[in-house]
PDB file of N, CA and C in Angstrom:
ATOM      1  N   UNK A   1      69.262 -19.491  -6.154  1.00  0.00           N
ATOM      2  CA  UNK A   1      70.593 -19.245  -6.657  1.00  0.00           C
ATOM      3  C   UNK A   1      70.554 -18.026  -7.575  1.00  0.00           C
ATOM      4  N   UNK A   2      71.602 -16.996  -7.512  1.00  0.00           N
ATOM      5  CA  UNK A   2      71.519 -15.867  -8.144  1.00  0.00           C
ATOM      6  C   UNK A   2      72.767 -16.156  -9.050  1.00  0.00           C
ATOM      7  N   UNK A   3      72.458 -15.622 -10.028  1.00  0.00           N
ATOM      8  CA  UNK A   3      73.719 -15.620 -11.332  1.00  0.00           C
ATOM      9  C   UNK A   3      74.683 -13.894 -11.227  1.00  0.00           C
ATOM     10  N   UNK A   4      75.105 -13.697 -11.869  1.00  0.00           N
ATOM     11  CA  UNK A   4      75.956 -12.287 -11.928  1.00  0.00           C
ATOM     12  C   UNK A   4      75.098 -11.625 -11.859  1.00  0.00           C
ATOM     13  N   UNK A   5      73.974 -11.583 -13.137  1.00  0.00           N
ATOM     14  CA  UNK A   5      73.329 -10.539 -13.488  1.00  0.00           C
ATOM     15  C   UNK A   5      71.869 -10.319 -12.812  1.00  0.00           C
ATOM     16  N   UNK A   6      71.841 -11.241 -11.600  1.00  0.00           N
ATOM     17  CA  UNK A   6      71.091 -10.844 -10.093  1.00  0.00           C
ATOM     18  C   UNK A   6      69.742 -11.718 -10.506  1.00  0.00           C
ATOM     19  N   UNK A   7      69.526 -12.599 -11.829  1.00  0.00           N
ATOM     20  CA  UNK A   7      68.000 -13.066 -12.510  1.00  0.00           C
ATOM     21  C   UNK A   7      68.282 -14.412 -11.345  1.00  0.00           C
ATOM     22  N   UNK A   8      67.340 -15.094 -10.780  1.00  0.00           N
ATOM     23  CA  UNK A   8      67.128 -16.301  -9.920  1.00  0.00           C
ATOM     24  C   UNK A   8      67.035 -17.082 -11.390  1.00  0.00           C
ATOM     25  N   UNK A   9      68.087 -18.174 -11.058  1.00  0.00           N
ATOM     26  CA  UNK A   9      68.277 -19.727 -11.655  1.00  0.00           C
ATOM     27  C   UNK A   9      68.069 -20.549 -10.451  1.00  0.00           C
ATOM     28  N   UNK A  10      66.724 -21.310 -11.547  1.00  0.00           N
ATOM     29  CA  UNK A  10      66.964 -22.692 -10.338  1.00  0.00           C
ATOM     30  C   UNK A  10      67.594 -23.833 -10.791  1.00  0.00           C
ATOM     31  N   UNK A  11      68.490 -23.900  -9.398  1.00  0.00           N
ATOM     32  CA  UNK A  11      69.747 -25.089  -9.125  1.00  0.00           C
ATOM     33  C   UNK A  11      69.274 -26.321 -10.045  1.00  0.00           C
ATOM     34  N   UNK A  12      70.121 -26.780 -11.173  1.00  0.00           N
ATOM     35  CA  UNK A  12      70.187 -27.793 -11.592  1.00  0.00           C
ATOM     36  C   UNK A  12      69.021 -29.322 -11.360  1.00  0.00           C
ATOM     37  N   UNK A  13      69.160 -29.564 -10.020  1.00  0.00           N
ATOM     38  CA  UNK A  13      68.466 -30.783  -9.638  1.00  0.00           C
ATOM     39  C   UNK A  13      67.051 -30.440  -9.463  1.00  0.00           C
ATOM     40  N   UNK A  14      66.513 -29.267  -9.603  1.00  0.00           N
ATOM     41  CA  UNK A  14      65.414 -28.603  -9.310  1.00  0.00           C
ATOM     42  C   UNK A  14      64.312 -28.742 -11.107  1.00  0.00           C
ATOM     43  N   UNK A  15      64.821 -29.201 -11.765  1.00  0.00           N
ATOM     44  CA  UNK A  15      64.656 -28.812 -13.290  1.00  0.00           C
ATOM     45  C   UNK A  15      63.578 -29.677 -13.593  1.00  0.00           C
ATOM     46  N   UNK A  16      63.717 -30.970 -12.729  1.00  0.00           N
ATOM     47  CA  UNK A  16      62.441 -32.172 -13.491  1.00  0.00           C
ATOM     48  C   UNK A  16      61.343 -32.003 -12.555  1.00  0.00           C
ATOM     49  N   UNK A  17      61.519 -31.361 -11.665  1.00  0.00           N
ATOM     50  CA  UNK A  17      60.424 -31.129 -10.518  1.00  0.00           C
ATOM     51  C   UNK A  17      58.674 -30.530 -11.024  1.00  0.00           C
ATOM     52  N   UNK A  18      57.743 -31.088 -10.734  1.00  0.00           N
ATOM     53  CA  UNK A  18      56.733 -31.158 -11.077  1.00  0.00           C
ATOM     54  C   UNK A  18      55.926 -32.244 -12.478  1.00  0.00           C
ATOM     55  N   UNK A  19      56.862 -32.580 -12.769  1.00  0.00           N
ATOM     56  CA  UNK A  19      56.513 -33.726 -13.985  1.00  0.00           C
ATOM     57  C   UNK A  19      55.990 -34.834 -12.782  1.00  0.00           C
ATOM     58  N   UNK A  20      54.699 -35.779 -13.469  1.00  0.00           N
ATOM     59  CA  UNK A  20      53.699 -36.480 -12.810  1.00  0.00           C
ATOM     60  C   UNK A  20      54.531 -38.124 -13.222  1.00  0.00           C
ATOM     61  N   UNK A  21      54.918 -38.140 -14.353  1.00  0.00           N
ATOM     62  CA  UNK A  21      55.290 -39.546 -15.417  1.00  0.00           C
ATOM     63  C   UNK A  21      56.298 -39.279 -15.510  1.00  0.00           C
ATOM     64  N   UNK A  22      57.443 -40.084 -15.869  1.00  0.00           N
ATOM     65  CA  UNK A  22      58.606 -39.594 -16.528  1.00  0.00           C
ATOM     66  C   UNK A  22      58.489 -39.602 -18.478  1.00  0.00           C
ATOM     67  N   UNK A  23      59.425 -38.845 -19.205  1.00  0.00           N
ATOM     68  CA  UNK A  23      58.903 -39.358 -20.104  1.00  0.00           C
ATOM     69  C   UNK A  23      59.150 -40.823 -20.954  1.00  0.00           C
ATOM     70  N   UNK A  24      58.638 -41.203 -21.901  1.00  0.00           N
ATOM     71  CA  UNK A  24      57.875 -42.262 -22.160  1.00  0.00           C
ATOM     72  C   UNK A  24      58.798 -42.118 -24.059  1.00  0.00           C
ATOM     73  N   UNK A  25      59.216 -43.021 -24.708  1.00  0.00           N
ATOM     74  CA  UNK A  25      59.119 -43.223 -25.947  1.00  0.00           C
ATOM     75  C   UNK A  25      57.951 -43.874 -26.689  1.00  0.00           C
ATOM     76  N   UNK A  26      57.288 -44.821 -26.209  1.00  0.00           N
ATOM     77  CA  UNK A  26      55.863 -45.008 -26.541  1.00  0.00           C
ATOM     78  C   UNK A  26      54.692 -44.776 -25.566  1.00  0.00           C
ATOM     79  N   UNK A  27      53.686 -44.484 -27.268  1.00  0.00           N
ATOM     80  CA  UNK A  27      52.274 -43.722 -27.001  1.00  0.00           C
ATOM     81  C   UNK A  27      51.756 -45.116 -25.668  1.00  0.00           C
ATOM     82  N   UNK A  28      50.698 -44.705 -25.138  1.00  0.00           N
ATOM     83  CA  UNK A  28      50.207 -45.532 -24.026  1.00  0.00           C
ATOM     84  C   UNK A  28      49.206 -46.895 -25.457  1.00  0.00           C
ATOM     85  N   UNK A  29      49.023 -46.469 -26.310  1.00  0.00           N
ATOM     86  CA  UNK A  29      48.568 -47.255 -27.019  1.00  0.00           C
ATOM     87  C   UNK A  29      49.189 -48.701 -27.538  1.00  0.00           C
ATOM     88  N   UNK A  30      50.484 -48.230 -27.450  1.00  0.00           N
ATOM     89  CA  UNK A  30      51.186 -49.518 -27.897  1.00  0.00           C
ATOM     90  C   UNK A  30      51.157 -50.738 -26.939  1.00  0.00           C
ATOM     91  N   UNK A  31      50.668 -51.945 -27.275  1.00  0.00           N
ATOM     92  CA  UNK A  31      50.848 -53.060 -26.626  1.00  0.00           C
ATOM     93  C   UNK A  31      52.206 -53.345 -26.031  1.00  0.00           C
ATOM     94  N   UNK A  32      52.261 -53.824 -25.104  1.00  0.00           N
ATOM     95  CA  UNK A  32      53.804 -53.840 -24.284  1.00  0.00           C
ATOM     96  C   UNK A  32      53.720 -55.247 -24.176  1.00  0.00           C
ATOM     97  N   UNK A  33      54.681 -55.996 -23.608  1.00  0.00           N
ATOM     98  CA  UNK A  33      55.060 -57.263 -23.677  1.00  0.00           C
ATOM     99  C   UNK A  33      55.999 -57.496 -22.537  1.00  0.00           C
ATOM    100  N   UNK A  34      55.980 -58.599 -21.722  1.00  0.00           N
ATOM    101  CA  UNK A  34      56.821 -58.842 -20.584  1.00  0.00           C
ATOM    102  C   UNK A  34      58.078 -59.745 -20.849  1.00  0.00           C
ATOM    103  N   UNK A  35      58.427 -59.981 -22.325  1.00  0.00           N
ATOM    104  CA  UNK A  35      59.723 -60.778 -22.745  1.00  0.00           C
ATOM    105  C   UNK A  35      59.655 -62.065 -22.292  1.00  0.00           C
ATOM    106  N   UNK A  36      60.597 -62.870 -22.513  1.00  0.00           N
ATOM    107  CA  UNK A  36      60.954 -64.382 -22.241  1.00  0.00           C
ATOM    108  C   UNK A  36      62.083 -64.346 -21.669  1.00  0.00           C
ATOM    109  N   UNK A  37      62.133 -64.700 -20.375  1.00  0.00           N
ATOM    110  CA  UNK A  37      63.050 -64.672 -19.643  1.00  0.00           C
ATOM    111  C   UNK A  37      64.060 -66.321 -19.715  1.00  0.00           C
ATOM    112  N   UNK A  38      65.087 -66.595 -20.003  1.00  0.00           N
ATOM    113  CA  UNK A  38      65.645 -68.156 -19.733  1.00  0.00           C
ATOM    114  C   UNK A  38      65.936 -68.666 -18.843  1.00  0.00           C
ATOM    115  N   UNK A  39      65.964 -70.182 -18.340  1.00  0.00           N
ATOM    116  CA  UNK A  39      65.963 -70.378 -17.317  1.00  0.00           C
ATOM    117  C   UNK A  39      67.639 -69.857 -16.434  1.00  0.00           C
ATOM    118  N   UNK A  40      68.863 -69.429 -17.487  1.00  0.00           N
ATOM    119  CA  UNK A  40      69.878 -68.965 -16.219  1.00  0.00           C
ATOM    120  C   UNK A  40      69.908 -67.407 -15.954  1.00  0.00           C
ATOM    121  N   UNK A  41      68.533 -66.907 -16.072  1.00  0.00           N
ATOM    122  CA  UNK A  41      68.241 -65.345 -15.991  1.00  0.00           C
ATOM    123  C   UNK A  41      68.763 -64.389 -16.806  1.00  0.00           C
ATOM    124  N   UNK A  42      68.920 -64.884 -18.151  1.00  0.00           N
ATOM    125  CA  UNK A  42      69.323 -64.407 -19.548  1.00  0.00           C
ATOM    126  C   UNK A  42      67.767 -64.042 -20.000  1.00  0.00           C
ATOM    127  N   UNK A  43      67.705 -63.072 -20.965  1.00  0.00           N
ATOM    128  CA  UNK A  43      67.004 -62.663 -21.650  1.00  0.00           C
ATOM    129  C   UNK A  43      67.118 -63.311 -23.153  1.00  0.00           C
ATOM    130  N   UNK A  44      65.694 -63.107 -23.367  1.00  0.00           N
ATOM    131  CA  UNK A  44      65.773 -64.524 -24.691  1.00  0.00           C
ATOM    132  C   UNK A  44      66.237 -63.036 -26.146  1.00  0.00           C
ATOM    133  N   UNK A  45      67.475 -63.478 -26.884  1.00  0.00           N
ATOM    134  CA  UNK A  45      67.734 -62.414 -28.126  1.00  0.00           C
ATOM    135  C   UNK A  45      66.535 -61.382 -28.227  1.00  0.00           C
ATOM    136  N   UNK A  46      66.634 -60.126 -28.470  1.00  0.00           N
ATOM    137  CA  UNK A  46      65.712 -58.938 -28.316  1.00  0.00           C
ATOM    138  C   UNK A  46      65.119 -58.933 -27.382  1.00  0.00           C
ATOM    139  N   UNK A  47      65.140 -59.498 -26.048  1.00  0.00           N
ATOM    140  CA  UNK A  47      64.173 -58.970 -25.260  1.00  0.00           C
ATOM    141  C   UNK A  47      64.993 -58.040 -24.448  1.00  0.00           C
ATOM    142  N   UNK A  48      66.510 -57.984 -24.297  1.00  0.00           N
ATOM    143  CA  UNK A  48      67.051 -57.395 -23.146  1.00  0.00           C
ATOM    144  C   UNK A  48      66.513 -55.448 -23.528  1.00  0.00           C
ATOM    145  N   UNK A  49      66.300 -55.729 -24.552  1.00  0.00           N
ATOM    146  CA  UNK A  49      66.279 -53.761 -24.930  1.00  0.00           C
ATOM    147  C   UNK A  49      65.175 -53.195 -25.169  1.00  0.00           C
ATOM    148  N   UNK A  50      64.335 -54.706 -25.643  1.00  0.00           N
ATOM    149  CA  UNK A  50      62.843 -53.933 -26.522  1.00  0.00           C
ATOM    150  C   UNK A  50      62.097 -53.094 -25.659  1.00  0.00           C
ATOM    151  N   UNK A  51      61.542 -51.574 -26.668  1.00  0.00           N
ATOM    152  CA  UNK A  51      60.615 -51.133 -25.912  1.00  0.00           C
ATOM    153  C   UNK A  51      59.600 -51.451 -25.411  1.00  0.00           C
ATOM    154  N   UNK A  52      58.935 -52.955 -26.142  1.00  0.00           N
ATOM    155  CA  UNK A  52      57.757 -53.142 -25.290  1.00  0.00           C
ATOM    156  C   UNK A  52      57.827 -53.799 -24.072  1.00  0.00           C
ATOM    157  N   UNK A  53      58.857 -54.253 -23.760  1.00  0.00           N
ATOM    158  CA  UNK A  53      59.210 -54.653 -22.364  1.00  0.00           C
ATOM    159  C   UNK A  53      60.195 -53.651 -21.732  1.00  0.00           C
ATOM    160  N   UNK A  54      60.458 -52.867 -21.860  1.00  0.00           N
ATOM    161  CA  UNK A  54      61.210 -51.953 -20.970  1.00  0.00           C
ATOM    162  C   UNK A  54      60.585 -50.895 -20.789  1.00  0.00           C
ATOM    163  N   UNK A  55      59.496 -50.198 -21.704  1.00  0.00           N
ATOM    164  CA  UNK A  55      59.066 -49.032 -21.482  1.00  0.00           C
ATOM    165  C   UNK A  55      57.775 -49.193 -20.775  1.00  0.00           C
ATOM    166  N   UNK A  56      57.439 -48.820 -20.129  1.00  0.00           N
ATOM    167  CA  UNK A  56      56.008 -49.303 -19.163  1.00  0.00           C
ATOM    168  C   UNK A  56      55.228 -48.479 -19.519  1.00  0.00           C
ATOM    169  N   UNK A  57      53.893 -48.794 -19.116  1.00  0.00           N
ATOM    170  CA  UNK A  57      53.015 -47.589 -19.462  1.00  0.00           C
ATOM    171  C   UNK A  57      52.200 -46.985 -17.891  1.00  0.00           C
ATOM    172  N   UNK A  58      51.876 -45.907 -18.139  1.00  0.00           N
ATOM    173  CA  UNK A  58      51.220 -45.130 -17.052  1.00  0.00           C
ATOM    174  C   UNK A  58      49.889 -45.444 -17.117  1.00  0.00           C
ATOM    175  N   UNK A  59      49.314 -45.625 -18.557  1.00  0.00           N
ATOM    176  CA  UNK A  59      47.663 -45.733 -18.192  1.00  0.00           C
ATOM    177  C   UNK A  59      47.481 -46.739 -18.124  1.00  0.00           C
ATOM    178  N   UNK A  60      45.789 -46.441 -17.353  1.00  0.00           N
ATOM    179  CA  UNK A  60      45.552 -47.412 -16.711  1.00  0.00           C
ATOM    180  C   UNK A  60      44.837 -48.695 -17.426  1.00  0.00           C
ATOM    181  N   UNK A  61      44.185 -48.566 -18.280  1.00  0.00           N
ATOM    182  CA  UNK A  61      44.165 -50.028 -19.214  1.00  0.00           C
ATOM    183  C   UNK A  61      45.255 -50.255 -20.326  1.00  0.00           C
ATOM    184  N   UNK A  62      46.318 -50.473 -19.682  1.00  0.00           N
ATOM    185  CA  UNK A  62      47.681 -51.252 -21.099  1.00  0.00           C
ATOM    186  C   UNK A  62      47.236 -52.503 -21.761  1.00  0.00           C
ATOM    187  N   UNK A  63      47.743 -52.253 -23.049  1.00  0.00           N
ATOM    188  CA  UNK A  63      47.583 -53.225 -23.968  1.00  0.00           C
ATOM    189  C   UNK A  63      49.021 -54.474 -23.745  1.00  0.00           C
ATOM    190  N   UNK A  64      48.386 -55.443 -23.378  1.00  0.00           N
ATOM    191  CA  UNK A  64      49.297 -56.847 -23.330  1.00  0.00           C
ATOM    192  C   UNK A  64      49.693 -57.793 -24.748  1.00  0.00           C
ATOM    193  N   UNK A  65      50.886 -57.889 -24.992  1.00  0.00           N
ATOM    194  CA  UNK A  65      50.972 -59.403 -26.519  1.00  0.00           C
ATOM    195  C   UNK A  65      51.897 -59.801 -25.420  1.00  0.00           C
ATOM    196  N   UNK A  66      51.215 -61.502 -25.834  1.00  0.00           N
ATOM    197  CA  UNK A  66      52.589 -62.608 -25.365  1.00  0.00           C
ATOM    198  C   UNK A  66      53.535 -62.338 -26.562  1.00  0.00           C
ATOM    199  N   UNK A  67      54.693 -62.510 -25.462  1.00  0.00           N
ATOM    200  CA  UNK A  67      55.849 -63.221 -26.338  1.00  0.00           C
ATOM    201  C   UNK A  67      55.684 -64.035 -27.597  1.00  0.00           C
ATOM    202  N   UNK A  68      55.846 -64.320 -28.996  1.00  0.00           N
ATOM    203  CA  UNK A  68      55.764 -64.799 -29.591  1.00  0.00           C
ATOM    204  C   UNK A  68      56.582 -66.490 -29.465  1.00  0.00           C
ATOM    205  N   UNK A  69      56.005 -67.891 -29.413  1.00  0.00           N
ATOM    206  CA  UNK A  69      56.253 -68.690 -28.956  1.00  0.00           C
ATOM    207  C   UNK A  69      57.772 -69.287 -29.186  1.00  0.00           C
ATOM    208  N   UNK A  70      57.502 -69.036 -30.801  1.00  0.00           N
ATOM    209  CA  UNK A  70      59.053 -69.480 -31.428  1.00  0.00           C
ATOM    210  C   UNK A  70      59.636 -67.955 -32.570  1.00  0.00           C
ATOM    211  N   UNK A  71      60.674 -68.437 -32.259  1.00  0.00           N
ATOM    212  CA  UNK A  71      61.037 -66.940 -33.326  1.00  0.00           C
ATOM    213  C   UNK A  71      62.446 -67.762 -33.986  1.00  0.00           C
ATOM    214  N   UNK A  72      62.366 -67.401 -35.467  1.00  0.00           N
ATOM    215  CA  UNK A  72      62.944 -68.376 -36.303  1.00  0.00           C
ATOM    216  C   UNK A  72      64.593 -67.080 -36.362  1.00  0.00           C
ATOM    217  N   UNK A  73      64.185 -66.103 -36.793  1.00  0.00           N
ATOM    218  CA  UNK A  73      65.199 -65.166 -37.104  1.00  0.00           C
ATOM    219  C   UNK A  73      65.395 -63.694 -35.801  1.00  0.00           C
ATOM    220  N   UNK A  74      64.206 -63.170 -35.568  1.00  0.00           N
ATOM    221  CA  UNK A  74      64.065 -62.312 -34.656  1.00  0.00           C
ATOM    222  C   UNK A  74      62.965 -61.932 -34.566  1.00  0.00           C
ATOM    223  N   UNK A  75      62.506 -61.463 -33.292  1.00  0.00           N
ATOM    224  CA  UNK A  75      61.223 -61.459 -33.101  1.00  0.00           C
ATOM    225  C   UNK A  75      60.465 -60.161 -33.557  1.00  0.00           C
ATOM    226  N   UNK A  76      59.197 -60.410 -34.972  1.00  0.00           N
ATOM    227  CA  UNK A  76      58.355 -59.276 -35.382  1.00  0.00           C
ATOM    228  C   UNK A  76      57.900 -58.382 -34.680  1.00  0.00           C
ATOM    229  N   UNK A  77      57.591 -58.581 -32.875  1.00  0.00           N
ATOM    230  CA  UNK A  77      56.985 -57.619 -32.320  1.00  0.00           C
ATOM    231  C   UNK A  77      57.721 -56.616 -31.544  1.00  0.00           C
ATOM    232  N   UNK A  78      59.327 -57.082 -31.626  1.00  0.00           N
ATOM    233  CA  UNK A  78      60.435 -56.136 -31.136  1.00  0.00           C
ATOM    234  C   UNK A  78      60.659 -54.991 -31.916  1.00  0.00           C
ATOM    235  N   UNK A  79      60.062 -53.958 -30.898  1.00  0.00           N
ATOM    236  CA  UNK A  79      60.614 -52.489 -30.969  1.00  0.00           C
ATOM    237  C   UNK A  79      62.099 -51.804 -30.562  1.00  0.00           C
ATOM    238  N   UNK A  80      62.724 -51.451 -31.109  1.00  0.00           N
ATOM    239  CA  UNK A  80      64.431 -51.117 -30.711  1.00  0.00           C
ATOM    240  C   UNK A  80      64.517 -49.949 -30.830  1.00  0.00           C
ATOM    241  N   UNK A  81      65.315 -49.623 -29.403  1.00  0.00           N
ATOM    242  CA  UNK A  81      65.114 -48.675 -28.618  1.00  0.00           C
ATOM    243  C   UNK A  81      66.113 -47.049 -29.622  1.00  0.00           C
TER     244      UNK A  81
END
């Protein structure tokens, strides 16, 4: 695609091309967590957003925490996004 002033722009959809990962808000270091799901396919309070269950990691040994069993007020290991 040529602009007025004759310099090649590449087309819009062309822009993320060559990235391997997408990017990531957390380091690969952070322990991630797979949430508590309820039984009518509700997410248990903080899990629908937290980063450690929504943000995945690329490398290849990730750090795992369970869910914390009971959570009185909200859960300590929820990261918000």
């Amino acid at each position: 695609m040529k602009t007025e002033n004759n310099a090649a722009v590449p087309p819009p959809f062309e822009q993320g091309v060559g990235r391997l990962v997408p990017e990531r808000a957390l380091p690969a270091d952070v322990a991630r967590c797979s949430g508590v799901e309820n039984d009518d396919g509700t997410w248990r309070d903080g899990c629908a957003d937290c980063l450690r269950r929504t943000d995945r990691s690329f490398f290849p040994q990730a750090a795992w925490v369970a869910a914390p069993e009971v959570i009185a007020f909200e859960c300590e290991l929820r990261i918000a996004p």
